[in-house]
Protein backbone atom coordinates (compact mmCIF):
# COMPACT_ATOMS: atom_id res chain seq x y z
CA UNK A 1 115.48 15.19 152.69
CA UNK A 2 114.98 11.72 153.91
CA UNK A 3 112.96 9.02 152.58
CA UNK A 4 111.12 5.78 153.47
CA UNK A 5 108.86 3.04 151.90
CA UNK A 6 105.81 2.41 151.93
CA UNK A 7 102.99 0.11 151.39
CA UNK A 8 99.32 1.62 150.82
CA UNK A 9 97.70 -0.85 148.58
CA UNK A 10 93.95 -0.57 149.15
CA UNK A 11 91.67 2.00 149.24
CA UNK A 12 91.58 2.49 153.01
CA UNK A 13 95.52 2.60 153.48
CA UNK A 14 95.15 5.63 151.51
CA UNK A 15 92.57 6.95 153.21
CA UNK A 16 94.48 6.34 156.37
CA UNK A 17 97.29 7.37 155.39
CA UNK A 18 96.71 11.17 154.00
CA UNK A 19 94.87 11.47 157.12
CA UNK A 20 98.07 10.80 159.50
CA UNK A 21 100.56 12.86 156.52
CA UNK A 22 97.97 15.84 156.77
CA UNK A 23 98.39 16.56 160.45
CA UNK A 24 102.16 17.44 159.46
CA UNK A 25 103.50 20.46 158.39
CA UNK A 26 106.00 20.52 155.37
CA UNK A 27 106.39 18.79 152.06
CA UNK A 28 105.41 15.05 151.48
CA UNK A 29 106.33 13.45 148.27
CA UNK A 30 105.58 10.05 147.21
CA UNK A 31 107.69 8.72 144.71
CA UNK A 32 106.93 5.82 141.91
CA UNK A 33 109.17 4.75 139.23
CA UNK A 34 109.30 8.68 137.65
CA UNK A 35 106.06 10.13 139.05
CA UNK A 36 106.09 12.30 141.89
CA UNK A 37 103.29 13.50 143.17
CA UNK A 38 102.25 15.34 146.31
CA UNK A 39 101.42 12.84 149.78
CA UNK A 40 99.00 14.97 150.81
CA UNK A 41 96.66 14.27 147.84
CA UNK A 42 94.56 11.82 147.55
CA UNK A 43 94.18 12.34 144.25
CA UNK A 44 97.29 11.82 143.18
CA UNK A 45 98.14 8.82 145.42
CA UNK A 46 95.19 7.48 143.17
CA UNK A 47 97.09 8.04 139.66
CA UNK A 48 99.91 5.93 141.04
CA UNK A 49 100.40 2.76 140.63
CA UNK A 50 99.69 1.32 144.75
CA UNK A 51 100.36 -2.22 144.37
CA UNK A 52 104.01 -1.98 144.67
CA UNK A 53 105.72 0.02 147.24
CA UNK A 54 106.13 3.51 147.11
CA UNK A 55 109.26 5.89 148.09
CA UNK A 56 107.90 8.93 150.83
CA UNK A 57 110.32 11.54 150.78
CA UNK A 58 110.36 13.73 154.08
CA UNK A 59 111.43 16.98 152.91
CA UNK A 60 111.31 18.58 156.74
CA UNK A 61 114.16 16.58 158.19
CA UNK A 62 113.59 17.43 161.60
CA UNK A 63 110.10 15.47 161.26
CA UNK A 64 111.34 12.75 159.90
CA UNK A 65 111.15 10.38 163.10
CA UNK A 66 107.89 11.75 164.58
CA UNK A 67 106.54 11.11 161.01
CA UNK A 68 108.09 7.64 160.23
CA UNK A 69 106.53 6.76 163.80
CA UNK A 70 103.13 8.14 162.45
CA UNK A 71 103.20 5.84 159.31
CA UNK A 72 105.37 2.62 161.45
CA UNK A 73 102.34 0.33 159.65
CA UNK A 74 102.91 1.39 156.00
CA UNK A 75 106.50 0.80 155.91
CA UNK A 76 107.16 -2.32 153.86
């Protein structure tokens, strides 16, 4: 597993965002303070808290790059 941080703080960086981590096959998890919740739902990116930056976990390391590429403009 690999992880990165990110930055979706408004509405339409979410939006945005589990549009670009749905096109990928595997696990997504984003990670804040002790929640984890799945990145593909938008749901649950909505019961975190977004204003602060969030930790994406890559679980498929062999898409990590083509995936951090995906999401360069979240990373914060």
């Amino acid at each position: 597993m690999k992880s990165l941080t990110i930055k979706i703080d408004s509405i339409d960086k979410v939006k945005e965002f589990v549009n670009i981590i749905n096109v990928f096959d595997g696990e997504f998890d984003l990670v804040s303070d002790r929640y984890v919740i799945d990145a593909k739902s938008i749901m649950g990116i909505f019961s975190l808290d977004i204003s602060s930056p969030v930790r994406l976990d890559v679980h498929d390391e062999a898409t990590f790059d083509e995936v951090a590429k995906a999401l360069d403009k979240f990373k914060a």
